[in-house]
C-alpha atoms as a PDB file:
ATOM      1  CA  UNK A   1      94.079  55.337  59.403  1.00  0.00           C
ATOM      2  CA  UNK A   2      97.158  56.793  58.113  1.00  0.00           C
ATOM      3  CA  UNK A   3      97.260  58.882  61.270  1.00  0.00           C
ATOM      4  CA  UNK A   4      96.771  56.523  63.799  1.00  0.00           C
ATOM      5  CA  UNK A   5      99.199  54.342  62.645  1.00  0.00           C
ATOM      6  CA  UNK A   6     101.613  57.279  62.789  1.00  0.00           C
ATOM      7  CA  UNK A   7     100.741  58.345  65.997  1.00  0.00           C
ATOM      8  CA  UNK A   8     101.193  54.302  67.185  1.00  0.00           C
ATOM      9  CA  UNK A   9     104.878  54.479  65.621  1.00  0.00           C
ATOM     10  CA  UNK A  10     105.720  57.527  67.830  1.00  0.00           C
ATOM     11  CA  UNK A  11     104.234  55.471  71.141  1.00  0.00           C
ATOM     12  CA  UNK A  12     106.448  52.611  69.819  1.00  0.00           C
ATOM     13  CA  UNK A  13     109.314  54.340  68.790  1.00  0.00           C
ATOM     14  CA  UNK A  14     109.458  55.414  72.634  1.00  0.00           C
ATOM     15  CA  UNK A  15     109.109  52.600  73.841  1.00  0.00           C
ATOM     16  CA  UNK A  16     111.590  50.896  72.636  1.00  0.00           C
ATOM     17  CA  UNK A  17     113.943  54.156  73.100  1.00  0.00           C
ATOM     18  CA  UNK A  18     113.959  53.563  76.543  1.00  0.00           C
ATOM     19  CA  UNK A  19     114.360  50.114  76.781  1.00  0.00           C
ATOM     20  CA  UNK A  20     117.779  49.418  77.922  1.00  0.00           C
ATOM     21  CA  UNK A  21     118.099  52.892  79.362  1.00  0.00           C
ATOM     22  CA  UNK A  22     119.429  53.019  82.802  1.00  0.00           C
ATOM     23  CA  UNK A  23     117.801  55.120  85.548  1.00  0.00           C
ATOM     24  CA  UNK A  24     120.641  57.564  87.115  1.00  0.00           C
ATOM     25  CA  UNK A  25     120.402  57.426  91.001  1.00  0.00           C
ATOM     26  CA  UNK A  26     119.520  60.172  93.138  1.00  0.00           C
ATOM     27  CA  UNK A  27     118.320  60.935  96.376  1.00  0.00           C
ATOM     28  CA  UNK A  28     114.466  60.729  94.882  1.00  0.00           C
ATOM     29  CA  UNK A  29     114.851  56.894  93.695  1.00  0.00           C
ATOM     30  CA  UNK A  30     117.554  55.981  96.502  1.00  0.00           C
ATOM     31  CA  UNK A  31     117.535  52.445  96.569  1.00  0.00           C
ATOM     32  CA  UNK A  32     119.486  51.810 100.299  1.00  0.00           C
ATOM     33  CA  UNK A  33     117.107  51.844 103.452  1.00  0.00           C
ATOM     34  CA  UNK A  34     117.913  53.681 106.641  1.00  0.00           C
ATOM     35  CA  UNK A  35     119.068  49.994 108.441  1.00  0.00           C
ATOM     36  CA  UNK A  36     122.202  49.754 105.916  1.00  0.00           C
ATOM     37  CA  UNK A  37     123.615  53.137 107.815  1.00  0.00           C
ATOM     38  CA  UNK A  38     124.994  52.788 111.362  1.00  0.00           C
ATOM     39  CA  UNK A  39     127.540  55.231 113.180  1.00  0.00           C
ATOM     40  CA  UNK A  40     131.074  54.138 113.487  1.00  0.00           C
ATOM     41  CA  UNK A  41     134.270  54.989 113.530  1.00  0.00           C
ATOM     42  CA  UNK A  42     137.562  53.663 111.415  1.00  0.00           C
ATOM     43  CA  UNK A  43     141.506  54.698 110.276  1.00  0.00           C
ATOM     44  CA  UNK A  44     142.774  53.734 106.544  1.00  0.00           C
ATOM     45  CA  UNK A  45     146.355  53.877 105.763  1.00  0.00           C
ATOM     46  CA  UNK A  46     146.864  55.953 102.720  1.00  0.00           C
ATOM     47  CA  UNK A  47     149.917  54.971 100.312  1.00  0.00           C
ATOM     48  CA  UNK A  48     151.340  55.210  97.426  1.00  0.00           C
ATOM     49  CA  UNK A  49     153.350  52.427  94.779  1.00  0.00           C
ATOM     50  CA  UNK A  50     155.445  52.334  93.021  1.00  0.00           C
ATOM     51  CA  UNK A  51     156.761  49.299  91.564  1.00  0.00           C
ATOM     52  CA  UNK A  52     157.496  46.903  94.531  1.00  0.00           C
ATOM     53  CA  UNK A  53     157.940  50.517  96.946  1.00  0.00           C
ATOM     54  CA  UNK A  54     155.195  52.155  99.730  1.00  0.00           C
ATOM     55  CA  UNK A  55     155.461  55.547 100.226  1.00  0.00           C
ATOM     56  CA  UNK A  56     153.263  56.799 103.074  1.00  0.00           C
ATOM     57  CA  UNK A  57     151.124  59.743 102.256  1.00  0.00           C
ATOM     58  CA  UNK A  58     148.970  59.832 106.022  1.00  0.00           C
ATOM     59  CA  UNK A  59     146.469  58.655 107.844  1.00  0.00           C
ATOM     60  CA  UNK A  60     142.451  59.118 107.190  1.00  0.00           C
ATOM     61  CA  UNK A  61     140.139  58.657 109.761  1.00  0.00           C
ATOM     62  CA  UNK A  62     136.546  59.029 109.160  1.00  0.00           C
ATOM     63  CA  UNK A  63     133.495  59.076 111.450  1.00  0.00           C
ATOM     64  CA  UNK A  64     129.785  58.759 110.858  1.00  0.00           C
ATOM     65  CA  UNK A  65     127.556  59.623 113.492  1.00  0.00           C
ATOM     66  CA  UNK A  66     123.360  58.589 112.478  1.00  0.00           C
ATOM     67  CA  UNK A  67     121.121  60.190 114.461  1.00  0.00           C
ATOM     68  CA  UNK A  68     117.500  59.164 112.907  1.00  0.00           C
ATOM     69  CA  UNK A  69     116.491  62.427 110.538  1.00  0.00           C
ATOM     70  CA  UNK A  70     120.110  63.113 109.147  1.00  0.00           C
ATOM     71  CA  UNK A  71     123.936  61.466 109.002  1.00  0.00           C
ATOM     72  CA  UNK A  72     127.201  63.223 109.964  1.00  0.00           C
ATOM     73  CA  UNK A  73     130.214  62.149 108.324  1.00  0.00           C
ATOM     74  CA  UNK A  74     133.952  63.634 109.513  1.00  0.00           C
ATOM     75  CA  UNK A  75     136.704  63.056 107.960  1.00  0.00           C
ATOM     76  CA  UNK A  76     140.492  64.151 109.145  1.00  0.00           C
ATOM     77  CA  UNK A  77     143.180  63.474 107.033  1.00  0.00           C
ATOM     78  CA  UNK A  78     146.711  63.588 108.511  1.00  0.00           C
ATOM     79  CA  UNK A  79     149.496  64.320 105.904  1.00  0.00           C
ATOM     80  CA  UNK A  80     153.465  63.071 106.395  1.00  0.00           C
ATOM     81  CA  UNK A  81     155.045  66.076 107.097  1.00  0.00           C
ATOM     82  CA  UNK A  82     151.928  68.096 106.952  1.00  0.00           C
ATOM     83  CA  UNK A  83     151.556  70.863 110.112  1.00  0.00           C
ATOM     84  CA  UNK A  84     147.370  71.181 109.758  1.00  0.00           C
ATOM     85  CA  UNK A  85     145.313  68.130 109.444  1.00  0.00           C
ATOM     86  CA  UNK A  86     142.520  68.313 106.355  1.00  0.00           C
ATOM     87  CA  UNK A  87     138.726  67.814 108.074  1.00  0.00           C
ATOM     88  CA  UNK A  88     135.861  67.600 105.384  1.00  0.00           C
ATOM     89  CA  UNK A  89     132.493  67.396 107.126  1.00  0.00           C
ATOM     90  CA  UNK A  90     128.923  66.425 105.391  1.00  0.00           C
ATOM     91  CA  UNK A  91     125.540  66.578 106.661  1.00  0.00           C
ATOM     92  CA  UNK A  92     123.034  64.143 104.222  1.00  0.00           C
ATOM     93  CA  UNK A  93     119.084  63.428 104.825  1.00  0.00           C
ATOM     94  CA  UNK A  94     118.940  59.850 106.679  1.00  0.00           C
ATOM     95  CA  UNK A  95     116.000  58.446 104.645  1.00  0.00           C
ATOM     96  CA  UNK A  96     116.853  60.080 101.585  1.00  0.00           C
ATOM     97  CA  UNK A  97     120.320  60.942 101.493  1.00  0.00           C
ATOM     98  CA  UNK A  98     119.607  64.082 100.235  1.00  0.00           C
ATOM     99  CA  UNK A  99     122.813  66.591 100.833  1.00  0.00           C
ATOM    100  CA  UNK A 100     122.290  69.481 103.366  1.00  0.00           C
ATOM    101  CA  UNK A 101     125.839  70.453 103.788  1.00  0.00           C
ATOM    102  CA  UNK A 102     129.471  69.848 103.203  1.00  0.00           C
ATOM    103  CA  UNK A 103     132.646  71.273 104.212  1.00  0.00           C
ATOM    104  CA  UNK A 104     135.837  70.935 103.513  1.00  0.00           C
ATOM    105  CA  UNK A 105     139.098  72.819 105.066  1.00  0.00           C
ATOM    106  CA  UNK A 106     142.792  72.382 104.270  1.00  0.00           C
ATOM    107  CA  UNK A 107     146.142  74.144 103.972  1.00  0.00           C
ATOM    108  CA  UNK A 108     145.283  74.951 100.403  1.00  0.00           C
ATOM    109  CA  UNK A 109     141.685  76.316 100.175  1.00  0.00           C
ATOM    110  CA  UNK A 110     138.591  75.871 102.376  1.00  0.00           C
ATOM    111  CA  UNK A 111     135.192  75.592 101.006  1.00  0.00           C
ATOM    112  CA  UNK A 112     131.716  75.721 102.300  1.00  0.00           C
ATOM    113  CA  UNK A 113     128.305  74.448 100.650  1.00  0.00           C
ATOM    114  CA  UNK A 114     124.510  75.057 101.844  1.00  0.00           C
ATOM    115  CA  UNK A 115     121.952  73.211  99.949  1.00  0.00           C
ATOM    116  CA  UNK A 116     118.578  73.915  99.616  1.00  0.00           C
ATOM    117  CA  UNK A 117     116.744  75.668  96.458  1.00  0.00           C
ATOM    118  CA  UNK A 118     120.084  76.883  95.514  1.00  0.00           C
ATOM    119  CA  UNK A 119     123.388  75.822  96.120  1.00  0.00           C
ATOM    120  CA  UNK A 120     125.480  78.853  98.272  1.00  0.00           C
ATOM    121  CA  UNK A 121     128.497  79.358  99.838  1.00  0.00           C
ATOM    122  CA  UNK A 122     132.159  80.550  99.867  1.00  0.00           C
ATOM    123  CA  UNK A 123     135.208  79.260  98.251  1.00  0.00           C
ATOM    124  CA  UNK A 124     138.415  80.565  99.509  1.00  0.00           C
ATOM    125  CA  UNK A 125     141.646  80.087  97.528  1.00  0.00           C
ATOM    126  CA  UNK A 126     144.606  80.485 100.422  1.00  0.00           C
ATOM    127  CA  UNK A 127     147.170  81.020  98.074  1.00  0.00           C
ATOM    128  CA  UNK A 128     146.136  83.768  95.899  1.00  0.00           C
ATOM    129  CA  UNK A 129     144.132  84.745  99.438  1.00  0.00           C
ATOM    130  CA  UNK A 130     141.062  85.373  97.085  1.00  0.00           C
ATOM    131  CA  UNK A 131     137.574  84.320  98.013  1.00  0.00           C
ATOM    132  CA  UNK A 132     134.716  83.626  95.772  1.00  0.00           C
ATOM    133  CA  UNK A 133     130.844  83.220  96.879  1.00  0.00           C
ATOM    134  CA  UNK A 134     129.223  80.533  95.421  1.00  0.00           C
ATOM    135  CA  UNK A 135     125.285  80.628  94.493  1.00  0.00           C
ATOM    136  CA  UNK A 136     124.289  77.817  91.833  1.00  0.00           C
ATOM    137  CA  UNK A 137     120.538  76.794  90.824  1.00  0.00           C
ATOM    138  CA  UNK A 138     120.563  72.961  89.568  1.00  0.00           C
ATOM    139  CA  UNK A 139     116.731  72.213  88.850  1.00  0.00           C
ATOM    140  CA  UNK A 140     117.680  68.385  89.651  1.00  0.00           C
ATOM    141  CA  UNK A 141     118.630  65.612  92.255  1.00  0.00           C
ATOM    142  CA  UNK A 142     121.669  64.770  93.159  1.00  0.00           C
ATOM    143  CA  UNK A 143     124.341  63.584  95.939  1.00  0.00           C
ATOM    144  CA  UNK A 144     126.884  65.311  97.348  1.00  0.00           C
ATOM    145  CA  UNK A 145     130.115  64.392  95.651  1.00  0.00           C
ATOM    146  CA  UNK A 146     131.861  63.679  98.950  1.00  0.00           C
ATOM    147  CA  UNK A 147     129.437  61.013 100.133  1.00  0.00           C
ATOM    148  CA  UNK A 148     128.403  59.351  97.353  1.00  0.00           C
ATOM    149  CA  UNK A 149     131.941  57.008  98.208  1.00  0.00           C
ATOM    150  CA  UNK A 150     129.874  56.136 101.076  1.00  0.00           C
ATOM    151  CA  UNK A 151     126.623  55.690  99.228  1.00  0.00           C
ATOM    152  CA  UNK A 152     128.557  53.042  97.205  1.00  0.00           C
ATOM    153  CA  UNK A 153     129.159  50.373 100.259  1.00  0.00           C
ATOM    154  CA  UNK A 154     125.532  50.456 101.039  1.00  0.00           C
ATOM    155  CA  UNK A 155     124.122  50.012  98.017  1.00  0.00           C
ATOM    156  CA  UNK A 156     122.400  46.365  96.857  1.00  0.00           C
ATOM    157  CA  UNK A 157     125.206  45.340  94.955  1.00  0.00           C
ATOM    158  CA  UNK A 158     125.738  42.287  93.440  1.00  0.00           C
ATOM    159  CA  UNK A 159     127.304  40.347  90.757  1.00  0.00           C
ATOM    160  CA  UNK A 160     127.660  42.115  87.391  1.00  0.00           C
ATOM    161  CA  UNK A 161     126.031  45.520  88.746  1.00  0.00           C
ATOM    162  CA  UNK A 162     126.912  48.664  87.393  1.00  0.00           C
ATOM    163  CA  UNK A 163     124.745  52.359  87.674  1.00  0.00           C
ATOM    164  CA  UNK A 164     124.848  55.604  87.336  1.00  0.00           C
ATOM    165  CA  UNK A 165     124.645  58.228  90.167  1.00  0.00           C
ATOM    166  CA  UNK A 166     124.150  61.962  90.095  1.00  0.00           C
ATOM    167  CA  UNK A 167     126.514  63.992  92.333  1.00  0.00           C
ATOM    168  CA  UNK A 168     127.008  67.991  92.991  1.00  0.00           C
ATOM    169  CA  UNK A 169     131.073  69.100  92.764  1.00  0.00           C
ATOM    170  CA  UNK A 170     132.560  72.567  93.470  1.00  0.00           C
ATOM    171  CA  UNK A 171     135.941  73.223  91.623  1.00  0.00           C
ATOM    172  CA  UNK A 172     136.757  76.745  89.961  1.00  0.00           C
ATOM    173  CA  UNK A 173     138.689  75.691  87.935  1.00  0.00           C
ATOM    174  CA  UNK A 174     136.954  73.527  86.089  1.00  0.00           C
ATOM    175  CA  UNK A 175     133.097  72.190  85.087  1.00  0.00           C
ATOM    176  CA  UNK A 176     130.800  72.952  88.189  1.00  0.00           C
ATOM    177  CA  UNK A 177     127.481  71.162  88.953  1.00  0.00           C
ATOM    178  CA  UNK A 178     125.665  67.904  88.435  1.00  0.00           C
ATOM    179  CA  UNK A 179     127.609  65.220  87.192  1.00  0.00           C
ATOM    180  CA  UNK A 180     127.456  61.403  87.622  1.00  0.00           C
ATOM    181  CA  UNK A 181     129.761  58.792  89.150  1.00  0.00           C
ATOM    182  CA  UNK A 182     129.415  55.266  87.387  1.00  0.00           C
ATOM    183  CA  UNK A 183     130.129  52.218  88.803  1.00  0.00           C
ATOM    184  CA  UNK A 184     131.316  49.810  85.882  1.00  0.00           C
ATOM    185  CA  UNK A 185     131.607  46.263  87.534  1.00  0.00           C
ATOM    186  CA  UNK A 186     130.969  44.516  90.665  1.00  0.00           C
ATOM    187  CA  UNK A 187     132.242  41.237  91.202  1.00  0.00           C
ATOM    188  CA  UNK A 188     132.629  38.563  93.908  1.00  0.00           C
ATOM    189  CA  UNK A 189     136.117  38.108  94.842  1.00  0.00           C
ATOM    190  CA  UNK A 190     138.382  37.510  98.434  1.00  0.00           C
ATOM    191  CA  UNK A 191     140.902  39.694 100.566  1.00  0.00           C
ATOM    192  CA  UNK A 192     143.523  38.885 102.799  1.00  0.00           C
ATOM    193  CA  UNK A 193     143.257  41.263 105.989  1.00  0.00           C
ATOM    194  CA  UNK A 194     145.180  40.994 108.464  1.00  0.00           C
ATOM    195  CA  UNK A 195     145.645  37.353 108.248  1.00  0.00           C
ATOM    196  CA  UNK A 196     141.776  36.693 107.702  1.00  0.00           C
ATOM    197  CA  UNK A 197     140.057  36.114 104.235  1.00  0.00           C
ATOM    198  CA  UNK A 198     136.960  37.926 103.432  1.00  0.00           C
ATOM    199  CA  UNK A 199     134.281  37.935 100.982  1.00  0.00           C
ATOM    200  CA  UNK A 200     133.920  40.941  99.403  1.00  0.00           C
ATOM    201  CA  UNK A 201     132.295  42.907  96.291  1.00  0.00           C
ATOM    202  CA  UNK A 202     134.685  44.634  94.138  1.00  0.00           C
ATOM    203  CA  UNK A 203     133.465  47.389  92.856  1.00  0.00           C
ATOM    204  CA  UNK A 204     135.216  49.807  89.828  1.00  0.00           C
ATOM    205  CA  UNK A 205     134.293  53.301  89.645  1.00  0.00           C
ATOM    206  CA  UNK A 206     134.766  56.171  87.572  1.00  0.00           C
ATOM    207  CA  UNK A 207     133.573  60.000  87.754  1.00  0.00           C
ATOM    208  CA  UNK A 208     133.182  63.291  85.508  1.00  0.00           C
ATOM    209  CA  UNK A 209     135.397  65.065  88.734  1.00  0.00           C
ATOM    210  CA  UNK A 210     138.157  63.759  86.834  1.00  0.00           C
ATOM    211  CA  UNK A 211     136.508  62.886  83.791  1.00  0.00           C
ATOM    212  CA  UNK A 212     136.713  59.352  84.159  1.00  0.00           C
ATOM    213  CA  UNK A 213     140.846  59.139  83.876  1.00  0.00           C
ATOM    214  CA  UNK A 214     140.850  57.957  87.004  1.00  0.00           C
ATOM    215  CA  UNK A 215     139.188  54.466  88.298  1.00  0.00           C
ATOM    216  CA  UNK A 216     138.586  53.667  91.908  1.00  0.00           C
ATOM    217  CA  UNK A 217     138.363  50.125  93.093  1.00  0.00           C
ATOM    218  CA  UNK A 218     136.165  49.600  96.195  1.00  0.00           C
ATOM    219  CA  UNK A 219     136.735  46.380  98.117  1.00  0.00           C
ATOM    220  CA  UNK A 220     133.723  45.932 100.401  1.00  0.00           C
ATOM    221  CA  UNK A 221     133.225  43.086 103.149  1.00  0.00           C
ATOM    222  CA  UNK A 222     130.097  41.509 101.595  1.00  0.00           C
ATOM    223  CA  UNK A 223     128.629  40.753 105.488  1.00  0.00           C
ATOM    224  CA  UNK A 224     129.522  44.278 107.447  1.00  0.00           C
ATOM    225  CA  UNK A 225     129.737  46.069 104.172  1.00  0.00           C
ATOM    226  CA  UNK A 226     132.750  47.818 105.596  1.00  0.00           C
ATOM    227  CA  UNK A 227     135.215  49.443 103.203  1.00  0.00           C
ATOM    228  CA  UNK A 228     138.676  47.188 103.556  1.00  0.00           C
ATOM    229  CA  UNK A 229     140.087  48.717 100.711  1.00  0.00           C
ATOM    230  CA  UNK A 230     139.970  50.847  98.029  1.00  0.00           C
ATOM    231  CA  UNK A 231     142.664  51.535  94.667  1.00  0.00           C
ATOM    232  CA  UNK A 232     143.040  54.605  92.946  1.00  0.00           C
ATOM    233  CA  UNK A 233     144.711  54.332  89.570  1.00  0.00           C
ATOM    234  CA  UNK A 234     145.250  57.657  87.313  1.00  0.00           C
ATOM    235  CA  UNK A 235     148.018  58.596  85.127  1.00  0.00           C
ATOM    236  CA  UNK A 236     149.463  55.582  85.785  1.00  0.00           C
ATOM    237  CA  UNK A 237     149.446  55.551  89.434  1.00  0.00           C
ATOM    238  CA  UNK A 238     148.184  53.503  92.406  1.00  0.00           C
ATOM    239  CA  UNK A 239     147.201  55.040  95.110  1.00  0.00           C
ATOM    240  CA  UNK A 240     145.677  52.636  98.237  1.00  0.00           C
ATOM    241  CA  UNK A 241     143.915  53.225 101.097  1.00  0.00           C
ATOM    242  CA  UNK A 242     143.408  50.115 103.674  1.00  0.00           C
ATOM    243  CA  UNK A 243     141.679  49.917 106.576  1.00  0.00           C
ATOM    244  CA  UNK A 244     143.690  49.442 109.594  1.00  0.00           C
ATOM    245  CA  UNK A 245     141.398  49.364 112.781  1.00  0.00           C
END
């Protein structure tokens, strides 16, 4: 007796362990289906405050092209005073989101990533002109850091809902490989744009990338589910990006 009623308080004790527990999204429990994603095409304005003054910082204009087994995204970014334009490019599974490949190329570095088994490719530092190959097991799912912004508009948010999300991020300099993204908050809320009010979810985000010092604030049409905005506050700063198309 003595040992079944041990063996019951394990089975118990587990039970009521994981009660409560969230399940951390990846692309093997992907909650969005394939008729959220469609191809388009928009500009944001990116800016900075401070106090009651804008500073312009450029111009980002991203594209995503769905073609039925995987989605493109491009994104150029064109600096003030910059002589190069910064394109980041990411190939993700259509049904599962699942990351196939991402790169990213600017004045400073430029960075390529394969996925498959392994994660491989090349990291190249322009201004110490010093290139590093990459090649990274990670035994579990995850997103690809640069799309899981995207992966955010699409999925079935609502009042008061929050998750966790697995992503992959490169930096050598600091912590490399899975880490999570977690939105805090969504709430119900209007925006003014362009002279029209809009329903939309706003959604607060943090990530390990910067070790969740900085928040993002998503403001997503609640009918298109089209970013209109989105705040980035760290160190005391607000960076915005609005959608101007």
């Amino acid at each position: 007796m003595k040992s079944i009623l041990y063996i019951l308080s394990l089975i118990l004790a587990a039970t009521f362990q994981g009660i409560g527990q969230e399940t951390v999204l990846t692309p093997k429990n992907n909650p969005v289906g394939p008729k959220m994603v469609e191809s388009e095409s928009y500009k944001m304005a990116w800016y900075m405050l401070n106090g009651d003054q804008r500073m312009d910082i450029g111009l980002v204009q991203t594209e995503i092209q769905e073609n039925g087994s995987e989605i493109v995204i491009l994104t150029t970014v064109d600096m003030q005073g910059a002589p190069t334009t910064w394109v980041d490019s990411t190939i993700v599974e259509a049904k599962s989101f699942k990351p196939i490949y991402h790169a990213s190329y600017n004045p400073q570095r430029d960075m390529v990533l394969q996925f498959s088994k392994e994660v491989t490719g090349y990291y190249l530092d322009k201004a110490s002109n010093t290139k590093k190959e990459i090649s990274e097991e990670v035994d579990e799912p995850f997103f690809d850091s640069n799309f899981y912004p995207q992966l955010i508009r699409w999925l079935p948010l609502k009042v008061g809902y929050s998750t966790t999300i697995a992503i992959f991020d490169y930096n050598p300099k600091s912590e490399i490989g899975v880490m999570t993204a977690t939105i805090k908050n969504t709430e119900q809320t209007s925006l003014m744009l362009d002279g029209t009010k809009k329903r939309v979810w706003k959604v607060t985000v943090t990530d390990d990338i910067s070790k969740n010092t900085a928040v993002s604030t998503y403001y997503i049409d609640q009918d298109s589910r089209k970013v209109l905005k989105q705040e980035i506050e760290v160190s005391g700063r607000k960076m915005i990006m609005e959608r101007i198309d």
